[in-house]
PDB file of N, CA and C in Angstrom:
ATOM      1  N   UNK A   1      62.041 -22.270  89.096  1.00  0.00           N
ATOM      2  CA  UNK A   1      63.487 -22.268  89.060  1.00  0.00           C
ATOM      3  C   UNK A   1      63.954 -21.176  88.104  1.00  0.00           C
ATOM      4  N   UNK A   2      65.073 -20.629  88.329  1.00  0.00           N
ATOM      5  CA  UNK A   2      65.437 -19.145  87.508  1.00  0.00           C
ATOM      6  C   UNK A   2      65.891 -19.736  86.024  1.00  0.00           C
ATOM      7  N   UNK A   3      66.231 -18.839  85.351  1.00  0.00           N
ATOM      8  CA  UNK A   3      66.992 -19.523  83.541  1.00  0.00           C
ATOM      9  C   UNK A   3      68.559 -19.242  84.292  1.00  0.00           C
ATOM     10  N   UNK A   4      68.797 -18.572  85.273  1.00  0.00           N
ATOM     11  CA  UNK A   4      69.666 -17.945  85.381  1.00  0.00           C
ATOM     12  C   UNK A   4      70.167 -18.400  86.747  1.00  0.00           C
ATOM     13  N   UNK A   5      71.523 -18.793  86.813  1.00  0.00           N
ATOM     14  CA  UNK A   5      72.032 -19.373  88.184  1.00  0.00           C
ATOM     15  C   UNK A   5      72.302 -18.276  88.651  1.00  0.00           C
ATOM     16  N   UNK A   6      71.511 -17.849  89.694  1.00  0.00           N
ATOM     17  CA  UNK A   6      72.046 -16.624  90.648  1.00  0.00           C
ATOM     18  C   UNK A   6      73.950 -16.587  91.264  1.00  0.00           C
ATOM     19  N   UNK A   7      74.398 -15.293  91.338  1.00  0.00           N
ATOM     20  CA  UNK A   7      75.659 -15.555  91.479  1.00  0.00           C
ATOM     21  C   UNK A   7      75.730 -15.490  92.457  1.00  0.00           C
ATOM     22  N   UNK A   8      77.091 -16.117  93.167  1.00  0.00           N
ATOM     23  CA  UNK A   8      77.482 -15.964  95.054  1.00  0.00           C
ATOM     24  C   UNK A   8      78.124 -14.759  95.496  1.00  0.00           C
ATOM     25  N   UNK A   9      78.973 -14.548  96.580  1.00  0.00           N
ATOM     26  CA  UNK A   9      79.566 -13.901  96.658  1.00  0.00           C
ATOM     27  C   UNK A   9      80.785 -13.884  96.734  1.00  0.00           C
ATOM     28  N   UNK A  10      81.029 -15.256  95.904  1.00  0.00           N
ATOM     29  CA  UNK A  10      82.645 -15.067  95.610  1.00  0.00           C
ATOM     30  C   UNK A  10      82.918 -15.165  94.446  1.00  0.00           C
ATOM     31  N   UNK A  11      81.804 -14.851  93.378  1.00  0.00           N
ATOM     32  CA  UNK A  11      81.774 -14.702  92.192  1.00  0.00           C
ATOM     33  C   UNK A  11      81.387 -13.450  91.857  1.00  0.00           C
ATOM     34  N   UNK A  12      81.744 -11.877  92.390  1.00  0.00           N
ATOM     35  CA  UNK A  12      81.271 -10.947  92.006  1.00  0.00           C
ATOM     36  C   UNK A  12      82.017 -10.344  92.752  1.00  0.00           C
ATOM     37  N   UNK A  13      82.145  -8.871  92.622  1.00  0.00           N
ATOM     38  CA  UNK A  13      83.413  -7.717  93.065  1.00  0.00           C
ATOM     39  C   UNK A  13      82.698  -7.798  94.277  1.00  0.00           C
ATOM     40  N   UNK A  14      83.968  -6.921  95.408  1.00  0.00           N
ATOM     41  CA  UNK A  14      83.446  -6.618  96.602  1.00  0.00           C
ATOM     42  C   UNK A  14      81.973  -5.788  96.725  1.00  0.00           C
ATOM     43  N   UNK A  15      82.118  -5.359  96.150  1.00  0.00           N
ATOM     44  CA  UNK A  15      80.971  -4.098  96.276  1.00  0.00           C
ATOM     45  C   UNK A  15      79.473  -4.687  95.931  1.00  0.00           C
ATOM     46  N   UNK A  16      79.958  -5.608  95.520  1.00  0.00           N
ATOM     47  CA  UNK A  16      78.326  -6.092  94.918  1.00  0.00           C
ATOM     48  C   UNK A  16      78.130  -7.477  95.976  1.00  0.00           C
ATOM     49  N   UNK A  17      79.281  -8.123  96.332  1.00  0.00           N
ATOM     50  CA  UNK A  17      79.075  -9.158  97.270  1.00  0.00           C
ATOM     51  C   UNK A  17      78.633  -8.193  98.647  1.00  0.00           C
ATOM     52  N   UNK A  18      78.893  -7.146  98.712  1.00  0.00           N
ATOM     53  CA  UNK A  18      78.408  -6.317  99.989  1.00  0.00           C
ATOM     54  C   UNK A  18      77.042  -6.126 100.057  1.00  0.00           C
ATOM     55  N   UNK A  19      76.237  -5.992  98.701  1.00  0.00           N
ATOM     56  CA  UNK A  19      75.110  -5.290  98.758  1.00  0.00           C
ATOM     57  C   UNK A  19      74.078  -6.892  98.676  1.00  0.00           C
ATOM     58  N   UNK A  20      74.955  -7.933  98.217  1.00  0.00           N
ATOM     59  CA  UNK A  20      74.512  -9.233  98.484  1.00  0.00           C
ATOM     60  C   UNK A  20      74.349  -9.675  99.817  1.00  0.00           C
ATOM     61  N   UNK A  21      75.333  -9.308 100.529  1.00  0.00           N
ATOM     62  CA  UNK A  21      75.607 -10.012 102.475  1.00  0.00           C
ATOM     63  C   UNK A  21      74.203  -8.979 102.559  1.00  0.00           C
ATOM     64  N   UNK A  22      74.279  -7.555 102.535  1.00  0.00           N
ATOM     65  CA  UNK A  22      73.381  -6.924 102.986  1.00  0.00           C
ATOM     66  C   UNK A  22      71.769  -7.060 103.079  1.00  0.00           C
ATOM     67  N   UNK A  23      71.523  -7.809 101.731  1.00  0.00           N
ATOM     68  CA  UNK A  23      70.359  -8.221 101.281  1.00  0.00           C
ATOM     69  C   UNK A  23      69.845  -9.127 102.341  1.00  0.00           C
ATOM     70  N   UNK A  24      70.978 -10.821 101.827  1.00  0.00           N
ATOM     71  CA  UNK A  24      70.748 -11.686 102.775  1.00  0.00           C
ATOM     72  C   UNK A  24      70.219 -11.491 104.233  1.00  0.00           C
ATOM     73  N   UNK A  25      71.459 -10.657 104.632  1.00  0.00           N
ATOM     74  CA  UNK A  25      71.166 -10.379 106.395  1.00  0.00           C
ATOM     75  C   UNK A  25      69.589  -9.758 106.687  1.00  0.00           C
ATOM     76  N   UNK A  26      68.948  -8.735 105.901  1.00  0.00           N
ATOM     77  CA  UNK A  26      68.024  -8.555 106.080  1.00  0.00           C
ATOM     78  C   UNK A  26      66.560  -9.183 105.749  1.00  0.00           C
ATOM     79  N   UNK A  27      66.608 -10.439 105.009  1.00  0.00           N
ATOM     80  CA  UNK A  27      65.374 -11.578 104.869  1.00  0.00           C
ATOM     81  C   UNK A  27      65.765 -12.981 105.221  1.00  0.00           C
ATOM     82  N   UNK A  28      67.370 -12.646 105.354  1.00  0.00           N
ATOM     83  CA  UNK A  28      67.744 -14.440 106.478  1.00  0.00           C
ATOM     84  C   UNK A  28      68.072 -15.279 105.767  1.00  0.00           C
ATOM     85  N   UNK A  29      68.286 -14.952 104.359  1.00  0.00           N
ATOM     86  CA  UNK A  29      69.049 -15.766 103.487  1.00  0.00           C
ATOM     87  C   UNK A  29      69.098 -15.083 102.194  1.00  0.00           C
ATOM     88  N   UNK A  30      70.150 -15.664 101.578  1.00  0.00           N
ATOM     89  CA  UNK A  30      70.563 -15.002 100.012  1.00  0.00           C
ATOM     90  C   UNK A  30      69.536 -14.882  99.457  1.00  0.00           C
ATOM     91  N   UNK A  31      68.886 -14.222  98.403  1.00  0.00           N
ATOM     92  CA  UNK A  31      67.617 -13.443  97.493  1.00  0.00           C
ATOM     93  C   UNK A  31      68.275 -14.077  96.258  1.00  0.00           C
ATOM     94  N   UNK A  32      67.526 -14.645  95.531  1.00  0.00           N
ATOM     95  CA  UNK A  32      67.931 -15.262  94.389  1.00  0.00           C
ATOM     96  C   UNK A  32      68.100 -14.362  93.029  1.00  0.00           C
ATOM     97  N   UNK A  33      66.661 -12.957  92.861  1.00  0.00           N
ATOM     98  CA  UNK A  33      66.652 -12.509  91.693  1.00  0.00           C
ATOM     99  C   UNK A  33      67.935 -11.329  92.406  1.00  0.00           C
ATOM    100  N   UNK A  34      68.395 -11.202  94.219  1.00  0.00           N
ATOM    101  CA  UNK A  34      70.136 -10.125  93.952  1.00  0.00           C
ATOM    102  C   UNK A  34      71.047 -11.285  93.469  1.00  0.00           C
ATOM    103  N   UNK A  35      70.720 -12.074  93.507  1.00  0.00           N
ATOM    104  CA  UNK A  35      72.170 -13.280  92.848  1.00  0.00           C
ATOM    105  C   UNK A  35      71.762 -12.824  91.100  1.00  0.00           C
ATOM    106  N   UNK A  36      70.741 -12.890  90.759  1.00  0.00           N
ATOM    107  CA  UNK A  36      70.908 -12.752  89.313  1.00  0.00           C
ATOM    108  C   UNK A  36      70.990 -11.855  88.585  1.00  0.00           C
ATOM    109  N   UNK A  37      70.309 -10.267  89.546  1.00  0.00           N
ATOM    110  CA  UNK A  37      70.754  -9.106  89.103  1.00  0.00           C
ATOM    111  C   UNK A  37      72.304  -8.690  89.054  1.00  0.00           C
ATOM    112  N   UNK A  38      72.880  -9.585  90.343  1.00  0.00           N
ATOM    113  CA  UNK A  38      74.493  -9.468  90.246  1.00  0.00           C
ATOM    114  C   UNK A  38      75.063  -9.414  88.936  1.00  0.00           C
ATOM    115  N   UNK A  39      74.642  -9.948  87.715  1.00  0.00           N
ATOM    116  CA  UNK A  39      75.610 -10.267  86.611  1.00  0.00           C
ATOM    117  C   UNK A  39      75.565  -8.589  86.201  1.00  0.00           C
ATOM    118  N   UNK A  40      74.926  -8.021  86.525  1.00  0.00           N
ATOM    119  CA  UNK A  40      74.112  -6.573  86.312  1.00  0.00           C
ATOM    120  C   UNK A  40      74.314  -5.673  87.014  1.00  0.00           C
ATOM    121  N   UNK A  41      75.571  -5.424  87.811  1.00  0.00           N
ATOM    122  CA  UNK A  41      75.477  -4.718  89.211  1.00  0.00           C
ATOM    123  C   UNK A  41      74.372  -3.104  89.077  1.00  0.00           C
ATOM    124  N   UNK A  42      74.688  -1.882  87.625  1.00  0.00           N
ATOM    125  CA  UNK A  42      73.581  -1.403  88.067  1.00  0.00           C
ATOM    126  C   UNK A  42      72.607  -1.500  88.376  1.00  0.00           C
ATOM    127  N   UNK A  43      71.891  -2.773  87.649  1.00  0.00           N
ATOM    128  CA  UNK A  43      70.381  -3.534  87.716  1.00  0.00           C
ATOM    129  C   UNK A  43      70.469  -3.899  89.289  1.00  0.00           C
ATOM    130  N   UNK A  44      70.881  -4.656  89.780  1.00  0.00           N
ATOM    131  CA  UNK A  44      71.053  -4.413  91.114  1.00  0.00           C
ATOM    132  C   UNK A  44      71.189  -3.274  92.282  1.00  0.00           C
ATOM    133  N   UNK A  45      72.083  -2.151  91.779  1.00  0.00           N
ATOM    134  CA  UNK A  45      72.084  -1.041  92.819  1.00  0.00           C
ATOM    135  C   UNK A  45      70.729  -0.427  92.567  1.00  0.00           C
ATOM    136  N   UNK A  46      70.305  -0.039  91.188  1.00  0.00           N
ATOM    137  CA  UNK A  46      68.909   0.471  90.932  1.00  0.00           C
ATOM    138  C   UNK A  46      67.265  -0.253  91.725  1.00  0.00           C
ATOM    139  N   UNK A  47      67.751  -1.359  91.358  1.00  0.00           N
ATOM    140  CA  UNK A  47      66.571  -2.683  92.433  1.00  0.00           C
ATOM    141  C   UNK A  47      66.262  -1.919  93.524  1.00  0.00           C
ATOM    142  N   UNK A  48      67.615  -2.012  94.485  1.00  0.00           N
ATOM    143  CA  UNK A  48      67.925  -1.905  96.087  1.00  0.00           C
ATOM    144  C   UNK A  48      67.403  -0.459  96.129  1.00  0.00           C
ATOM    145  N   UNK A  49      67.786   0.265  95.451  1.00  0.00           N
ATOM    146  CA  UNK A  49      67.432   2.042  95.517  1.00  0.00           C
ATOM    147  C   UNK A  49      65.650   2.206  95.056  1.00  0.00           C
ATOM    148  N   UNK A  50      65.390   1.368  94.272  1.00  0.00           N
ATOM    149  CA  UNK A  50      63.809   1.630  94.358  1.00  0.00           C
ATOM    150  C   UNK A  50      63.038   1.134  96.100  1.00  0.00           C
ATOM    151  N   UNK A  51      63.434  -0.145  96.007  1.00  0.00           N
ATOM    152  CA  UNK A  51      63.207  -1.010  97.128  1.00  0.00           C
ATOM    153  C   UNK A  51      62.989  -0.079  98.498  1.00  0.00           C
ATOM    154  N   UNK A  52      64.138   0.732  98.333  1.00  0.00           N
ATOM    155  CA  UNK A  52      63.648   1.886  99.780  1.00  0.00           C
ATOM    156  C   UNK A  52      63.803   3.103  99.839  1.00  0.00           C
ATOM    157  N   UNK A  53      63.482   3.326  98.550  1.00  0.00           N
ATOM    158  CA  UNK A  53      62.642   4.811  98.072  1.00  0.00           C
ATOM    159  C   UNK A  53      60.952   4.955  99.194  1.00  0.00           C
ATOM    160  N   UNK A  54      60.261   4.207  99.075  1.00  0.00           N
ATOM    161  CA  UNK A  54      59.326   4.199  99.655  1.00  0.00           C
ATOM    162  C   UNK A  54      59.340   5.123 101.378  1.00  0.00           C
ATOM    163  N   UNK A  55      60.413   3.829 101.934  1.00  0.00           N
ATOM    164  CA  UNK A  55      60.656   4.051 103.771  1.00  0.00           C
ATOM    165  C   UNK A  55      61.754   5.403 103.482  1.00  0.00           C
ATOM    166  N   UNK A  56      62.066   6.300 102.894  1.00  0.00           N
ATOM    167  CA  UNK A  56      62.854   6.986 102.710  1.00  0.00           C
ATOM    168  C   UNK A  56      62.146   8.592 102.394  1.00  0.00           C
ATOM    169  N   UNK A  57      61.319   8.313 101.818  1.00  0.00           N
ATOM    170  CA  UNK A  57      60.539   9.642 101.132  1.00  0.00           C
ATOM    171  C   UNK A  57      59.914   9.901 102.416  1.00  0.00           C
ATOM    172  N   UNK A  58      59.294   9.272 103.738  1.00  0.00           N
ATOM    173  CA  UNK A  58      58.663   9.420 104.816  1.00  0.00           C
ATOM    174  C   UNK A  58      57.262  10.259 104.688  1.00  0.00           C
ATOM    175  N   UNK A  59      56.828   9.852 103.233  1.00  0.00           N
ATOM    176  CA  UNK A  59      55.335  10.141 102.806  1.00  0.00           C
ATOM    177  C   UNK A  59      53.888   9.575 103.285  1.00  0.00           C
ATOM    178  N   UNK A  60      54.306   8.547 103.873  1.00  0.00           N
ATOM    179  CA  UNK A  60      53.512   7.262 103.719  1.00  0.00           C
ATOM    180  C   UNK A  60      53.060   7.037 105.438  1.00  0.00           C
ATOM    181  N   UNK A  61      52.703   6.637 105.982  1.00  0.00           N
ATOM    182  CA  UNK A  61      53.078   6.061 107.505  1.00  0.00           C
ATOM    183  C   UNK A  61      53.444   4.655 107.293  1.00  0.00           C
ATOM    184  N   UNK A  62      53.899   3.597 108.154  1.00  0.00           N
ATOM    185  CA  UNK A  62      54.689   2.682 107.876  1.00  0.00           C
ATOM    186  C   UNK A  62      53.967   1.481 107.533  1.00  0.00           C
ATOM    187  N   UNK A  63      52.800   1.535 108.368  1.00  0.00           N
ATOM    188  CA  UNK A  63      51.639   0.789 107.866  1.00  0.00           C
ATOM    189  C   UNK A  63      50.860   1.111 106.559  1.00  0.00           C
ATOM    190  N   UNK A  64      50.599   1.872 105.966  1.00  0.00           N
ATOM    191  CA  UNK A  64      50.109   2.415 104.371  1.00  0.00           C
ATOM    192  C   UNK A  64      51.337   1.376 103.740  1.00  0.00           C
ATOM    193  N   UNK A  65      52.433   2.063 104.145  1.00  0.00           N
ATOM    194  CA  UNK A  65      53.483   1.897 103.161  1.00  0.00           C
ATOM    195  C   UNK A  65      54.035   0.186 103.010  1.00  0.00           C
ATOM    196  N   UNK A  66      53.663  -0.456 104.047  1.00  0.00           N
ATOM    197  CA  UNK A  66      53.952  -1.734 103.812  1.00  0.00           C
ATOM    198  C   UNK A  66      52.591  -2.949 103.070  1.00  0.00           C
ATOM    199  N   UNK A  67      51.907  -2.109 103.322  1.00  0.00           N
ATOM    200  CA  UNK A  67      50.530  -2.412 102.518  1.00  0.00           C
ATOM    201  C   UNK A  67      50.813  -2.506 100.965  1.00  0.00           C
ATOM    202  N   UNK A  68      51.009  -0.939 101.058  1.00  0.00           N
ATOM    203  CA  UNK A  68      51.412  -0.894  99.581  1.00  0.00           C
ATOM    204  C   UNK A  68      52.434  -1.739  98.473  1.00  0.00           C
ATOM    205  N   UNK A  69      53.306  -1.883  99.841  1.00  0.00           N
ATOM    206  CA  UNK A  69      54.835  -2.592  98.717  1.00  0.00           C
ATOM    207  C   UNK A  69      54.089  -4.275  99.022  1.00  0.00           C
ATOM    208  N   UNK A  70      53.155  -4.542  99.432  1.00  0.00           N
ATOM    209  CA  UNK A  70      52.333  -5.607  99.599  1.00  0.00           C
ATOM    210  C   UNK A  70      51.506  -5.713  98.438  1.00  0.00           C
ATOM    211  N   UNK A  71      50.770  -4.929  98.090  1.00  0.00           N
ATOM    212  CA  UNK A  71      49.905  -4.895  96.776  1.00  0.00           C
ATOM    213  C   UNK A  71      50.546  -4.963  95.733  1.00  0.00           C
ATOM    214  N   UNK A  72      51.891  -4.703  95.858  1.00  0.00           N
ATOM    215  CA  UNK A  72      52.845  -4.360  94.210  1.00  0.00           C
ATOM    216  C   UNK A  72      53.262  -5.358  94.182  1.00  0.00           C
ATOM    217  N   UNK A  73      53.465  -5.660  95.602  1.00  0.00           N
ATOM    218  CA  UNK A  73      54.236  -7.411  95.255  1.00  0.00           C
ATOM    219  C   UNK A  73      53.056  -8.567  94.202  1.00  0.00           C
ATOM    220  N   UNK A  74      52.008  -8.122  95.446  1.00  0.00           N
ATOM    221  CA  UNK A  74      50.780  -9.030  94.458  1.00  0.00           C
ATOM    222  C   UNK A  74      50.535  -9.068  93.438  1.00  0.00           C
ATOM    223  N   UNK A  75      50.357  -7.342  92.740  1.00  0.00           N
ATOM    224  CA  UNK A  75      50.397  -7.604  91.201  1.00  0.00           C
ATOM    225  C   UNK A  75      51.530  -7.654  90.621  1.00  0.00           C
ATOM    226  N   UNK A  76      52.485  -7.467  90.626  1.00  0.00           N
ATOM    227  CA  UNK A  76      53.734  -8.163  90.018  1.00  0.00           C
ATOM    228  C   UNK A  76      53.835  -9.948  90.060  1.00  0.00           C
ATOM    229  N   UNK A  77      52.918 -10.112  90.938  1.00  0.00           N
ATOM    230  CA  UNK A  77      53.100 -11.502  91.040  1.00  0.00           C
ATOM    231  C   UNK A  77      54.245 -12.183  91.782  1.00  0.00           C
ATOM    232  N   UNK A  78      54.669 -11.598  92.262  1.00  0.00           N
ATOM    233  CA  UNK A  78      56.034 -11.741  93.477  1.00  0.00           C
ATOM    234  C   UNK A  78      55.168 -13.058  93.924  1.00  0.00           C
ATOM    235  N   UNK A  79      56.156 -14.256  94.454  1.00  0.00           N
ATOM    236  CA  UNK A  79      55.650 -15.522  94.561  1.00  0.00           C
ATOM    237  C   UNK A  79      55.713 -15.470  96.670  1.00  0.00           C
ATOM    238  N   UNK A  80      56.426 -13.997  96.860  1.00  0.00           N
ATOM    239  CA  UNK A  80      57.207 -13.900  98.298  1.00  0.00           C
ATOM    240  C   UNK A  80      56.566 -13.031  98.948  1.00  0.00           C
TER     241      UNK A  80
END
């Protein structure tokens, strides 16, 4: 469970409830650590901008590259 009640999106400016819907829509439900980076919106836009740095640089082929953000998850310990 977080220390931190993730925020909604009617508790945060448009712009950040946008990059919240956006999140959601793409794993099928709200992301708890974008609810808590919300209190943080750069910490949040910075997140999202690493997040697809990867599929963006078009270094990688798509399979390497999902491997990879697979292994980082692992050692970070990502529970997801």
């Amino acid at each position: 469970m977080a220390r931190l009640r993730p925020l909604g999106n009617d508790e945060v400016s448009p712009n950040v409830a946008a990059r919240l819907e956006a999140a959601a829509k793409i794993f099928g439900a709200p992301l708890i650590p974008a609810g808590i980076q919300a209190y943080c919106p750069p910490i949040l836009e910075a997140g999202q901008a690493l997040g697809v740095a990867p599929a963006l640089s078009g270094k990688l082929p798509p399979m390497v590259r999902s491997l990879v953000c697979l292994r980082a998850a692992q050692m970070a310990g990502c529970p997801f």
